[in-house]
PDB file of N, CA and C in Angstrom:
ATOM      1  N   UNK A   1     258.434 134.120 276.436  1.00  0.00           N
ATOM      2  CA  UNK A   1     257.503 134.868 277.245  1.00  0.00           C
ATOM      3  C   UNK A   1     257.071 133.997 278.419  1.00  0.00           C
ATOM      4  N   UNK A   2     257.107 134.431 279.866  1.00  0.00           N
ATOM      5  CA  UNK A   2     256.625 133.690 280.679  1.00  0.00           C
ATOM      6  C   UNK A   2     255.402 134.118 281.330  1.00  0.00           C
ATOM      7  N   UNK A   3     254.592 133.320 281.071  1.00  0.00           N
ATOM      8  CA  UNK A   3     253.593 133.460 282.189  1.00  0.00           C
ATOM      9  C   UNK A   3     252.871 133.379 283.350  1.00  0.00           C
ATOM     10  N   UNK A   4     252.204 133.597 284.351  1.00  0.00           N
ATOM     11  CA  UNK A   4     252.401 134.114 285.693  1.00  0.00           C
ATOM     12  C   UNK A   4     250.985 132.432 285.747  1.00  0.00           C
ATOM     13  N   UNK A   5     251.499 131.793 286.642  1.00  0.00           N
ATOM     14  CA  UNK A   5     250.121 131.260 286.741  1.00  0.00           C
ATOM     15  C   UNK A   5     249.258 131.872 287.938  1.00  0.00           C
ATOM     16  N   UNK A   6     247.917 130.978 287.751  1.00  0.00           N
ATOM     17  CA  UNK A   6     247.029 131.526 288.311  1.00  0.00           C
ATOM     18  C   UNK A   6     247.199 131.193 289.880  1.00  0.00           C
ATOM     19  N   UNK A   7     247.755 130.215 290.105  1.00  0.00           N
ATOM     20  CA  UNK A   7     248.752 129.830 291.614  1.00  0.00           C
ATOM     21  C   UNK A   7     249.274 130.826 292.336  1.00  0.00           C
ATOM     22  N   UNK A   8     249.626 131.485 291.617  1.00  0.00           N
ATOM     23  CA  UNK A   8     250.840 132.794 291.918  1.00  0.00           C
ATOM     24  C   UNK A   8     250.241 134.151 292.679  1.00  0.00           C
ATOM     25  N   UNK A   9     248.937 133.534 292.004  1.00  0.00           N
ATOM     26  CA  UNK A   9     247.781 134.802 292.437  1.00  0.00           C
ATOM     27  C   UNK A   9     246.852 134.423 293.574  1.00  0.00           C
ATOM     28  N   UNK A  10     246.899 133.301 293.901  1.00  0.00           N
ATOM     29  CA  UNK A  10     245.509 132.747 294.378  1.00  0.00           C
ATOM     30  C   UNK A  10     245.852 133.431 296.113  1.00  0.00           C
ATOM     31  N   UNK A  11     245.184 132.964 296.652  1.00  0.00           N
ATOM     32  CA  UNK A  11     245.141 133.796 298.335  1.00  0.00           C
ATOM     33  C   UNK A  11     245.933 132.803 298.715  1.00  0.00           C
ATOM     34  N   UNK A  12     246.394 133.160 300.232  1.00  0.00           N
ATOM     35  CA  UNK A  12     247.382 131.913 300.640  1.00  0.00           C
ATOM     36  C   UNK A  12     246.430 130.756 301.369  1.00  0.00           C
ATOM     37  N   UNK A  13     247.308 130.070 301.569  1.00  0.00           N
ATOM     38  CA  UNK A  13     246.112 128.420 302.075  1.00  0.00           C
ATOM     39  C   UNK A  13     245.537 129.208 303.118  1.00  0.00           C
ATOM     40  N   UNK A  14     244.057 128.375 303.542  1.00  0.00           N
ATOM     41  CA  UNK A  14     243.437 128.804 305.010  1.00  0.00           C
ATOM     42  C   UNK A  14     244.104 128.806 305.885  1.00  0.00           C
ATOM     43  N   UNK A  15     244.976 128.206 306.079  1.00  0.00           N
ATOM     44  CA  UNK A  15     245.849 127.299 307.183  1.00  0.00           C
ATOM     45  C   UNK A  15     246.443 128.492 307.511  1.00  0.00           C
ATOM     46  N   UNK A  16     246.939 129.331 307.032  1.00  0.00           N
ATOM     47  CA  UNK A  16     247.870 130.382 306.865  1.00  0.00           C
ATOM     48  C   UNK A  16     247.386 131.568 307.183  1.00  0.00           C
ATOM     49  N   UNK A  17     246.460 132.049 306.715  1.00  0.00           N
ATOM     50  CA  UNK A  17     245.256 133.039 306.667  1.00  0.00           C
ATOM     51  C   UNK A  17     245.643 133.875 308.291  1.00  0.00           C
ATOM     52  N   UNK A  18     245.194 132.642 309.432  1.00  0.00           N
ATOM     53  CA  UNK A  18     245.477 133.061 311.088  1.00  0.00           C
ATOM     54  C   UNK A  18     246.521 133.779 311.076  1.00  0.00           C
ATOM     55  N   UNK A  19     247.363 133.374 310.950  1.00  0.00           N
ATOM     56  CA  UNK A  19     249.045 133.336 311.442  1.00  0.00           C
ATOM     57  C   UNK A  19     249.641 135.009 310.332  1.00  0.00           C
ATOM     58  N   UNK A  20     248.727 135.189 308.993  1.00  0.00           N
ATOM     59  CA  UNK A  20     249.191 136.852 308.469  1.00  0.00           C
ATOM     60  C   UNK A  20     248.352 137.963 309.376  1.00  0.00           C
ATOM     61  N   UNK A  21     247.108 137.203 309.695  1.00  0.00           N
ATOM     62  CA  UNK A  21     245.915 138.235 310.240  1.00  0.00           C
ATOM     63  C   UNK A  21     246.723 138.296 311.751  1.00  0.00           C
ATOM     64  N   UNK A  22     247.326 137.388 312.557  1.00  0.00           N
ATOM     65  CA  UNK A  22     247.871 138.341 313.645  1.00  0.00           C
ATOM     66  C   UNK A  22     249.193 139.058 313.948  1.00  0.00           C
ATOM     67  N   UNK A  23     250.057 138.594 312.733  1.00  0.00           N
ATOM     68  CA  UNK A  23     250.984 139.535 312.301  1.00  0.00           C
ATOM     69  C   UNK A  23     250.873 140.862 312.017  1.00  0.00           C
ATOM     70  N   UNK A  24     249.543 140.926 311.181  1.00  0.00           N
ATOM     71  CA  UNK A  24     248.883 142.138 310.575  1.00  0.00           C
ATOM     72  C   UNK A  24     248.316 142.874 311.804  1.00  0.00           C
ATOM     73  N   UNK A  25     247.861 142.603 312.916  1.00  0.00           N
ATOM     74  CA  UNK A  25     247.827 142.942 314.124  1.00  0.00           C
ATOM     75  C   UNK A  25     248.524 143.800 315.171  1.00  0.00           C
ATOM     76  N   UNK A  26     249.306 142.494 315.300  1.00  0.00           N
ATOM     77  CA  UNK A  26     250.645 142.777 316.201  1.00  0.00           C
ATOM     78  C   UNK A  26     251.559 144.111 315.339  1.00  0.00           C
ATOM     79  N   UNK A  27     251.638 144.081 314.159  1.00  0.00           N
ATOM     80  CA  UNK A  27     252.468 145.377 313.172  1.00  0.00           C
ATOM     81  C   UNK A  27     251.422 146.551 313.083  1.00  0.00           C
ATOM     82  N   UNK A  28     250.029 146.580 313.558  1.00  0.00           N
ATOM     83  CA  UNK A  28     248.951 147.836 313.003  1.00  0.00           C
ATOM     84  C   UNK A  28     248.426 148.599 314.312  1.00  0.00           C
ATOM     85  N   UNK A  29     249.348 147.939 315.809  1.00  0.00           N
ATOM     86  CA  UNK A  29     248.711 148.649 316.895  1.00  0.00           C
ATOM     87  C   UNK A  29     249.650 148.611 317.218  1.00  0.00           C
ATOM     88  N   UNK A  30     249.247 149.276 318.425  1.00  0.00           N
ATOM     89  CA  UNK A  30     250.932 149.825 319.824  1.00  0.00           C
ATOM     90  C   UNK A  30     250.693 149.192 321.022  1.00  0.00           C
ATOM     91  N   UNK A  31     251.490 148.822 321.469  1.00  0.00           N
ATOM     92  CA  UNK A  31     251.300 148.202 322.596  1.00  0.00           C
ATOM     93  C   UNK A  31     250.063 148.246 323.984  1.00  0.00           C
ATOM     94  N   UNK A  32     250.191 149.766 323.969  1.00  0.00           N
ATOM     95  CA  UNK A  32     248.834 150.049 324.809  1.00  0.00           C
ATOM     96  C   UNK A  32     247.753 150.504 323.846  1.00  0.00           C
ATOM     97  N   UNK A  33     247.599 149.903 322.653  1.00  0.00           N
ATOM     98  CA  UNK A  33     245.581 149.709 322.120  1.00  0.00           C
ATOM     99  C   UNK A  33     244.843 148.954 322.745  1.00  0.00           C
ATOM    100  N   UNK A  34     243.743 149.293 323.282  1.00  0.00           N
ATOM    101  CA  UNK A  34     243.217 148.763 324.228  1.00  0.00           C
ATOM    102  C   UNK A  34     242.274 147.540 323.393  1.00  0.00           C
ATOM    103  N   UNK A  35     242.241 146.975 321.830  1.00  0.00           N
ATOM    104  CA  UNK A  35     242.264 146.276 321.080  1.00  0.00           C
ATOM    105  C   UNK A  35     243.224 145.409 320.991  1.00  0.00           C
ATOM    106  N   UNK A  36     244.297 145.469 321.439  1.00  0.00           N
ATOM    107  CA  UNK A  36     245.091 144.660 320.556  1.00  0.00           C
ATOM    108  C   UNK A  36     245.252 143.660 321.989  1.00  0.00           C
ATOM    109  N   UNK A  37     244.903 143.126 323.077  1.00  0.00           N
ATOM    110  CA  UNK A  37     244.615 141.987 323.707  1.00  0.00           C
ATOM    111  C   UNK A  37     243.286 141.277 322.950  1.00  0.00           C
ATOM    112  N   UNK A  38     242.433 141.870 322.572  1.00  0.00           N
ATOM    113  CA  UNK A  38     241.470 140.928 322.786  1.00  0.00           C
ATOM    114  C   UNK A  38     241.384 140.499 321.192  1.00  0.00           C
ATOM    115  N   UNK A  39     241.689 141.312 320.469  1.00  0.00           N
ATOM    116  CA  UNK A  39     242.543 140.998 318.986  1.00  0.00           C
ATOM    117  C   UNK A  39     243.164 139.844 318.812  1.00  0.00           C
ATOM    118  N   UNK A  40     243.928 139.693 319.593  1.00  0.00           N
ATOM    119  CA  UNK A  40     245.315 138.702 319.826  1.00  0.00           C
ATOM    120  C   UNK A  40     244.672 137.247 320.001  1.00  0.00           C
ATOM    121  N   UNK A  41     244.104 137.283 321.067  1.00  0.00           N
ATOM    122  CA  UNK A  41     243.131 136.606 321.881  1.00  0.00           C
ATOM    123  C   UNK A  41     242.504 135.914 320.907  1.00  0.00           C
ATOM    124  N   UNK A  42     241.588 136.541 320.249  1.00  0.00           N
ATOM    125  CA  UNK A  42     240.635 135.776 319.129  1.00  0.00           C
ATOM    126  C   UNK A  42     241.560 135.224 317.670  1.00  0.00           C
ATOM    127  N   UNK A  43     242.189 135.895 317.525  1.00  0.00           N
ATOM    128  CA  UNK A  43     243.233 135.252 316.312  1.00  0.00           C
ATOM    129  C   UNK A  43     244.062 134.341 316.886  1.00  0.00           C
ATOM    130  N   UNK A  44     244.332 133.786 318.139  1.00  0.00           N
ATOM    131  CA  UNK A  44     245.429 132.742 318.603  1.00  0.00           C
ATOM    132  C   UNK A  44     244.372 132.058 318.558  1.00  0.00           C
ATOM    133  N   UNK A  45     243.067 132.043 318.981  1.00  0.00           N
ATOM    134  CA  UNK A  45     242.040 130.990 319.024  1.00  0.00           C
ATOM    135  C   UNK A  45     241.890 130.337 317.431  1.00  0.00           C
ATOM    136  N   UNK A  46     241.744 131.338 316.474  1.00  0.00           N
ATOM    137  CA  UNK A  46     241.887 130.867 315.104  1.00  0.00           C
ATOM    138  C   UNK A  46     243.134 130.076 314.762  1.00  0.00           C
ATOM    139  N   UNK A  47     244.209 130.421 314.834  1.00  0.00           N
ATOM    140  CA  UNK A  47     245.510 129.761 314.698  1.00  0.00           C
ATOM    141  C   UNK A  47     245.034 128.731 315.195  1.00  0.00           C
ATOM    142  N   UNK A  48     244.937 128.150 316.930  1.00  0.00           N
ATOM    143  CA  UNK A  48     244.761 127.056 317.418  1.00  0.00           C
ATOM    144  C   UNK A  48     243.703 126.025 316.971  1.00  0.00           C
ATOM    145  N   UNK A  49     242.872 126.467 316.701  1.00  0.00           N
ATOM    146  CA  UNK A  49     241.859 125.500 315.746  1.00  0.00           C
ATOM    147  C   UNK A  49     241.726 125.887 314.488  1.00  0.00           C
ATOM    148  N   UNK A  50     242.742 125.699 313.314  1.00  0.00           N
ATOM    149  CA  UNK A  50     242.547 125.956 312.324  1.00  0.00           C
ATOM    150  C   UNK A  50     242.441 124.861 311.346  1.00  0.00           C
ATOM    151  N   UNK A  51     242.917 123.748 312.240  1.00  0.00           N
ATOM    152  CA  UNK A  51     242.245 122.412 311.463  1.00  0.00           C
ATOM    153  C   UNK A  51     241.432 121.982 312.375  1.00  0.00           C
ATOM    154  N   UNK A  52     240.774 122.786 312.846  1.00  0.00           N
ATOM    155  CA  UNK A  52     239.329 122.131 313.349  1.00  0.00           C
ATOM    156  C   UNK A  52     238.103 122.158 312.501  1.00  0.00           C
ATOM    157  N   UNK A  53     236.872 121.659 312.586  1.00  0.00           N
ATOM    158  CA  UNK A  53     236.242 122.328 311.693  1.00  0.00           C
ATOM    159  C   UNK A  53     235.387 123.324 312.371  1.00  0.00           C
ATOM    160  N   UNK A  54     234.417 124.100 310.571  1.00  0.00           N
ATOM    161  CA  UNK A  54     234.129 125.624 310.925  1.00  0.00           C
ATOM    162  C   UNK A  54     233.106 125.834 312.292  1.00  0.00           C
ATOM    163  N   UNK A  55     232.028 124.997 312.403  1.00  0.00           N
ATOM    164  CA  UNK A  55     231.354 124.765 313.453  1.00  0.00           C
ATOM    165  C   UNK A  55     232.215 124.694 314.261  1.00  0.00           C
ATOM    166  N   UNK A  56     233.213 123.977 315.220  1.00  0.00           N
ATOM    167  CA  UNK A  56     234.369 123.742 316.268  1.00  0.00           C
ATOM    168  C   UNK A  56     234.368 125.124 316.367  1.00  0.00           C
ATOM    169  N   UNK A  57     235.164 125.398 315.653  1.00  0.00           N
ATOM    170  CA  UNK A  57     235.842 126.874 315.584  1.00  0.00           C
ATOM    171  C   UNK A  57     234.876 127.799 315.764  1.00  0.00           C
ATOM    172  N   UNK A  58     234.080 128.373 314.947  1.00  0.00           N
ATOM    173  CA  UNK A  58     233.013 129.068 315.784  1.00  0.00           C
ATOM    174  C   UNK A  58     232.632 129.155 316.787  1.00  0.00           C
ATOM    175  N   UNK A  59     232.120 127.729 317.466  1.00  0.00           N
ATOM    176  CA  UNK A  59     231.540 128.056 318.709  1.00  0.00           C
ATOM    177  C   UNK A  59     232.683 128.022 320.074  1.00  0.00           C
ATOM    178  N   UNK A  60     233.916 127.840 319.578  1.00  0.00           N
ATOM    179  CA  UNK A  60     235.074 128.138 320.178  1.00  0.00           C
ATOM    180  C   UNK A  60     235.713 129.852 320.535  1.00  0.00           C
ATOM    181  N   UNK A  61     235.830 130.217 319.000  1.00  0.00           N
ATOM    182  CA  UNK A  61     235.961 131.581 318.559  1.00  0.00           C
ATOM    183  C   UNK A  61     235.158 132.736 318.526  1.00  0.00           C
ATOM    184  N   UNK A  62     233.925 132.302 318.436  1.00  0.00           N
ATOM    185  CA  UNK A  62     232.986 133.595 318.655  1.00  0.00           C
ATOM    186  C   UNK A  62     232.672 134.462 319.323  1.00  0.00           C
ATOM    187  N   UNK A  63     232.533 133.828 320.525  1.00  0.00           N
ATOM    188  CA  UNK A  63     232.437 135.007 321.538  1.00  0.00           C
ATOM    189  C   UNK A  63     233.783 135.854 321.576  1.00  0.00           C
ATOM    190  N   UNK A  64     234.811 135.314 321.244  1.00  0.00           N
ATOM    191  CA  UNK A  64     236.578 136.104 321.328  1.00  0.00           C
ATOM    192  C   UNK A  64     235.986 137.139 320.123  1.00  0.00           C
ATOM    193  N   UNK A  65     235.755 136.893 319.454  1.00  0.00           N
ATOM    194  CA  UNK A  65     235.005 137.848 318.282  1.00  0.00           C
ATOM    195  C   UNK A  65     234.224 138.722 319.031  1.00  0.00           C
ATOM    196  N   UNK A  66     233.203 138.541 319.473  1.00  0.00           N
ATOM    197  CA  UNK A  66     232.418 139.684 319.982  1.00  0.00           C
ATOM    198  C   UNK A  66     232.601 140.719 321.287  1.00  0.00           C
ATOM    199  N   UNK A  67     233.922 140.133 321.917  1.00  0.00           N
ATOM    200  CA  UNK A  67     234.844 140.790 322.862  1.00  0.00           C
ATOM    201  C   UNK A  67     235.808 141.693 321.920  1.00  0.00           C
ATOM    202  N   UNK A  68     236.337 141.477 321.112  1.00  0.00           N
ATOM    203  CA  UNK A  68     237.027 142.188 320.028  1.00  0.00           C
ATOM    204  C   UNK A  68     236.401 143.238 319.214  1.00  0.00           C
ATOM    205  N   UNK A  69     234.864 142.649 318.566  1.00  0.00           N
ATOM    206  CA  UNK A  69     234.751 143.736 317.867  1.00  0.00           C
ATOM    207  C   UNK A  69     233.788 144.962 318.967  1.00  0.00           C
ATOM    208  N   UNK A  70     233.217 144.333 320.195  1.00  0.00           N
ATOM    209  CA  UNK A  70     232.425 145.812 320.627  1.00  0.00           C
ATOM    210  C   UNK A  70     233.953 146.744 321.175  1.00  0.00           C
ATOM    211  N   UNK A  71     235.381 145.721 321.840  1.00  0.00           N
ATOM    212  CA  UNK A  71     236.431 147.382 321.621  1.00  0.00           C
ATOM    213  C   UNK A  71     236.312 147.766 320.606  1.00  0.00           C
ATOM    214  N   UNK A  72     236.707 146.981 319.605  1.00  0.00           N
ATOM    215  CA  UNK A  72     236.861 147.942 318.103  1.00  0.00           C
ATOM    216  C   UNK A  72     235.945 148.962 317.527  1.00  0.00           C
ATOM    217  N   UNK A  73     234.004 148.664 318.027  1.00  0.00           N
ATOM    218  CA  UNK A  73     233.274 149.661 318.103  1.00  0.00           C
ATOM    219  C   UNK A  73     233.230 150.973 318.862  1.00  0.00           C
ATOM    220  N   UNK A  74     233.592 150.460 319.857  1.00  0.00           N
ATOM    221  CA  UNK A  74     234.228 151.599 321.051  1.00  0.00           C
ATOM    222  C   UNK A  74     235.334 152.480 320.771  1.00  0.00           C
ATOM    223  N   UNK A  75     236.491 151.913 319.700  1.00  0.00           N
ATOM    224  CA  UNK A  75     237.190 152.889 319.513  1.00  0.00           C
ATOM    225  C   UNK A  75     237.200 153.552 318.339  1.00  0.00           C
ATOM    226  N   UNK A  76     235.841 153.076 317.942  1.00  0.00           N
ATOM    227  CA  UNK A  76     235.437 153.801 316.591  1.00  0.00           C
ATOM    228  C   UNK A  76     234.403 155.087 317.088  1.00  0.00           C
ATOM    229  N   UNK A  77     233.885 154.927 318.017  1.00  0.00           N
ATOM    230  CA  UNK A  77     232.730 155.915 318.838  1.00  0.00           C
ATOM    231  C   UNK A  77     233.312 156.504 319.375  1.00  0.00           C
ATOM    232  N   UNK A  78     234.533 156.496 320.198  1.00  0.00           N
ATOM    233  CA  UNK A  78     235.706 157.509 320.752  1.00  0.00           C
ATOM    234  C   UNK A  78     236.254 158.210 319.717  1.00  0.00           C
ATOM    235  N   UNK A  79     236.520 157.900 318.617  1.00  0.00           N
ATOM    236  CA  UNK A  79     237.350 158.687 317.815  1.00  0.00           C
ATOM    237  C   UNK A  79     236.516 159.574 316.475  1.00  0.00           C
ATOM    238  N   UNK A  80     234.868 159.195 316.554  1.00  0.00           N
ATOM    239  CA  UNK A  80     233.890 159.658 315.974  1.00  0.00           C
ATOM    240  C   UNK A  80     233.397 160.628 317.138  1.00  0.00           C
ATOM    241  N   UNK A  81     233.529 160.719 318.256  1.00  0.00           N
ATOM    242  CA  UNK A  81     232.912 161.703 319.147  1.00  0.00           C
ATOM    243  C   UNK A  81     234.203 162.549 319.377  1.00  0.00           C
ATOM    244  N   UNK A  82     235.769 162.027 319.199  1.00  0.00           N
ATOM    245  CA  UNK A  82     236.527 163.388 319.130  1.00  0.00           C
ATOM    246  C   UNK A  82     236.978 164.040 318.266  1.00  0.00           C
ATOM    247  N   UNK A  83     236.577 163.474 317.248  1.00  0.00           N
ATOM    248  CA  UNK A  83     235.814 164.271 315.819  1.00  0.00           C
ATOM    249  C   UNK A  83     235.240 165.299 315.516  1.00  0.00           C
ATOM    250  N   UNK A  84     234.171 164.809 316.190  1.00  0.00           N
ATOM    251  CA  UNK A  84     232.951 166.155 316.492  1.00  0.00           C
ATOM    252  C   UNK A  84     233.125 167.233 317.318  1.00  0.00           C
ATOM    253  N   UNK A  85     233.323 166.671 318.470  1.00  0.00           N
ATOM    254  CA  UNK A  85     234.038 167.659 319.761  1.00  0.00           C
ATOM    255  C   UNK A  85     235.249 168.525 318.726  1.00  0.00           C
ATOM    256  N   UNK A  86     236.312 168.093 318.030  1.00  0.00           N
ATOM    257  CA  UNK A  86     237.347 169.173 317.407  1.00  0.00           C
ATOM    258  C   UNK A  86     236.355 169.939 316.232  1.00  0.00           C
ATOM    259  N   UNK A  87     235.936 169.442 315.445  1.00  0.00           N
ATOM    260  CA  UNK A  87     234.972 170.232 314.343  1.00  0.00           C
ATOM    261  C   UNK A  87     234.064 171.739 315.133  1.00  0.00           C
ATOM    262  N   UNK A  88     233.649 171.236 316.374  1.00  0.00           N
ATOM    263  CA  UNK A  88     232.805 172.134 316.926  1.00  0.00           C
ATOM    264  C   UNK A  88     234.338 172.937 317.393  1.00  0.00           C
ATOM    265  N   UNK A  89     235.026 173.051 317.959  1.00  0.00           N
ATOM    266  CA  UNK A  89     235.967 173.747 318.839  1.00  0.00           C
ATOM    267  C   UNK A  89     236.850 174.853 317.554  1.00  0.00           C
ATOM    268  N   UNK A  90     236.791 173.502 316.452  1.00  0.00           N
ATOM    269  CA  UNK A  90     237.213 174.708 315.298  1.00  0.00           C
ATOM    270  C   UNK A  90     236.155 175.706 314.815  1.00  0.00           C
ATOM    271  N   UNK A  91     235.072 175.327 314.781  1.00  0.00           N
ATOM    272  CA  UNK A  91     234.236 176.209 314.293  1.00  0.00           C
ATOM    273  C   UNK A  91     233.810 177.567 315.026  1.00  0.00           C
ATOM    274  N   UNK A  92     233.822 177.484 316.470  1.00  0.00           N
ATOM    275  CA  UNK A  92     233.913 178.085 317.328  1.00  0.00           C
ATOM    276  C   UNK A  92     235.331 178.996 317.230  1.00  0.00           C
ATOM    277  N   UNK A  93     236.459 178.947 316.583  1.00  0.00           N
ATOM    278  CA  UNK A  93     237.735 179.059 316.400  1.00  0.00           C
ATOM    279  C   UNK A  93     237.476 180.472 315.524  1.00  0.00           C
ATOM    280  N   UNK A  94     236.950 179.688 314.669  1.00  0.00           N
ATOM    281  CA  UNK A  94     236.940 180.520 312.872  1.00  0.00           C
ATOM    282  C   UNK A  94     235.501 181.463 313.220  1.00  0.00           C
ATOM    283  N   UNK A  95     235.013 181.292 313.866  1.00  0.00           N
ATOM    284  CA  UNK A  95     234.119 182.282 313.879  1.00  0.00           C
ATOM    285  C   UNK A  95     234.770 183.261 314.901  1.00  0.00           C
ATOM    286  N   UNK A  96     235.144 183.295 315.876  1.00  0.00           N
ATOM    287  CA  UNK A  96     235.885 184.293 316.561  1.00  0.00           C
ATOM    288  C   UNK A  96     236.991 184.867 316.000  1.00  0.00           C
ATOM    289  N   UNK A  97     237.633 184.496 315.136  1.00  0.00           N
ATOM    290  CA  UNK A  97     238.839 185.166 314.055  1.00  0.00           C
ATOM    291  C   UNK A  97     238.162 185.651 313.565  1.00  0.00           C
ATOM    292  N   UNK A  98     237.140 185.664 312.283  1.00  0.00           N
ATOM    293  CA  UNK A  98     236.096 186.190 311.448  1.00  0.00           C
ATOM    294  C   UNK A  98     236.409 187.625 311.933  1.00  0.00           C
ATOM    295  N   UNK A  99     235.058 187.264 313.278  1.00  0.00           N
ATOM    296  CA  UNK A  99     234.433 188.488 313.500  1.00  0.00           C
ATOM    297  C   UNK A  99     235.976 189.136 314.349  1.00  0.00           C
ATOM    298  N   UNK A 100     236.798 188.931 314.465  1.00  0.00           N
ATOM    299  CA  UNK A 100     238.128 189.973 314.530  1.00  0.00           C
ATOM    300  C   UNK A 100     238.677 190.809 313.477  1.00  0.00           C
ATOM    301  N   UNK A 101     238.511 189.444 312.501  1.00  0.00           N
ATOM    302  CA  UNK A 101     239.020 190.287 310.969  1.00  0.00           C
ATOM    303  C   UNK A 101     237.882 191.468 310.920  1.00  0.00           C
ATOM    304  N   UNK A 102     236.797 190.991 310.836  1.00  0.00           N
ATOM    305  CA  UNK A 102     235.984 192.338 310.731  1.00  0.00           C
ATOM    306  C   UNK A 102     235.408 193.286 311.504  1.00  0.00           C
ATOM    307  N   UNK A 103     236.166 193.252 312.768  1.00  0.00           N
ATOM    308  CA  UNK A 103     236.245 194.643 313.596  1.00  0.00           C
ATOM    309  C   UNK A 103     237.501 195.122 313.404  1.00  0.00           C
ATOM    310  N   UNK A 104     238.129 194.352 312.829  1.00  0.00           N
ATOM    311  CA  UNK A 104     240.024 195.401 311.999  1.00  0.00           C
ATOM    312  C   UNK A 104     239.643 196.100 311.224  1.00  0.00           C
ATOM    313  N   UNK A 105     238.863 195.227 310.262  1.00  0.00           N
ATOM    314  CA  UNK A 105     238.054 195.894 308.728  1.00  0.00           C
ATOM    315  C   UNK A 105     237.331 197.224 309.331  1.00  0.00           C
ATOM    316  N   UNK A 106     236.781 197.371 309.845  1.00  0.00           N
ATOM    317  CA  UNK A 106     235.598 198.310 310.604  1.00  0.00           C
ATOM    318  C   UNK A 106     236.533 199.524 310.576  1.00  0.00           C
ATOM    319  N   UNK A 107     237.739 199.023 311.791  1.00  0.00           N
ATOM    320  CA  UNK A 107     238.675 200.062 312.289  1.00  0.00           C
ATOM    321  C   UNK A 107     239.320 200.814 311.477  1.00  0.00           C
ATOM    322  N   UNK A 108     240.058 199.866 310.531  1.00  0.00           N
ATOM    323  CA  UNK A 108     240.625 200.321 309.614  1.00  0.00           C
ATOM    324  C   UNK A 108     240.034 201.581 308.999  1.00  0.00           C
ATOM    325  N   UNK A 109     238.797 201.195 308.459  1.00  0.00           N
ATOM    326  CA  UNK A 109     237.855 202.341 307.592  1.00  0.00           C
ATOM    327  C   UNK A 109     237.321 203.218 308.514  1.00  0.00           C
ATOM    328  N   UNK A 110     236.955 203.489 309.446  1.00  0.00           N
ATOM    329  CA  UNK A 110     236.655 204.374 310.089  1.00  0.00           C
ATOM    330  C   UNK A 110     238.194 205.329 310.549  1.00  0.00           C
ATOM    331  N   UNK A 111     239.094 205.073 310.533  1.00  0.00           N
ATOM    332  CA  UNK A 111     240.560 205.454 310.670  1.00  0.00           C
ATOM    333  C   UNK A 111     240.531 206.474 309.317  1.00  0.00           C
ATOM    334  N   UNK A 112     240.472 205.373 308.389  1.00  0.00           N
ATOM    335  CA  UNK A 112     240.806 206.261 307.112  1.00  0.00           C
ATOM    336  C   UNK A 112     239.919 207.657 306.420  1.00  0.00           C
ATOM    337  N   UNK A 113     238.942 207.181 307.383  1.00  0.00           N
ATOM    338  CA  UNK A 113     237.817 208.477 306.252  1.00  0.00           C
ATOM    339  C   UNK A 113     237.805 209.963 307.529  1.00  0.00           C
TER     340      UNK A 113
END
C-alpha cells in the first residue's frame, strides 16, 4: 500500500506562487480586458521581488495592487449595472407578452360565445 505524503499536498513554494498567479492570468483574460495590463503589471512586480522581503515588496507592490483592484471593481460595477439594465428590459419583455397572451385569451372567448 502506498501512501501519499503530506509533501505531495502541501501548496507550492512561495517562490513559485508569482509565476502560477500570472499564468493564471494571462490563461483567464483576452487580450483586450482592460484588467489584464495592470494585472500583469502587479504580478511581474511580485515575481521580481519575490526574494525580497514582505515589507520591500509591499511598499514596492502596493500601489500596482490598488491600480488593479479599483479596474477589477470597475468591471465588477459594469457588469452588476448590465445586469440590472437586462433584468429590467426582460421584465419589461414578459410583461408585454403577458398582457398579449391575455388580450388573445379575451379574443378568443369573446369569439367563441
Amino acid at each position: 500500500m502506498l501512501l501519499c505524503s503530506s509533501r505531495s499536498r502541501s501548496r507550492p513554494p512561495p517562490s513559485l506562487l508569482p509565476f502560477l498567479l500570472h499564468a493564471t492570468l494571462k490563461d483567464s483574460t483576452d487580450l483586450d480586458h482592460p484588467c489584464r495590463i495592470p494585472g500583469s503589471v502587479y504580478l511581474k512586480c511580485l515575481q521580481d521581488s519575490v526574494k525580497t522581503t514582505e515589507k520591500n515588496r509591499s511598499a514596492k507592490c502596493l500601489p500596482l495592487f490598488g491600480t488593479f483592484d479599483a479596474c477589477r471593481r470597475g468591471v465588477i460595477a459594469q457588469q452588476k449595472s448590465a445586469l440590472e439594465n437586462s433584468l429590467v428590459k426582460q421584465d419589461i419583455a414578459d410583461r408585454r407578452a403577458k398582457a398579449l397572451f391575455e388580450r388573445r385569451a379575451i379574443l378568443l372567448d369573446t369569439k367563441g360565445h
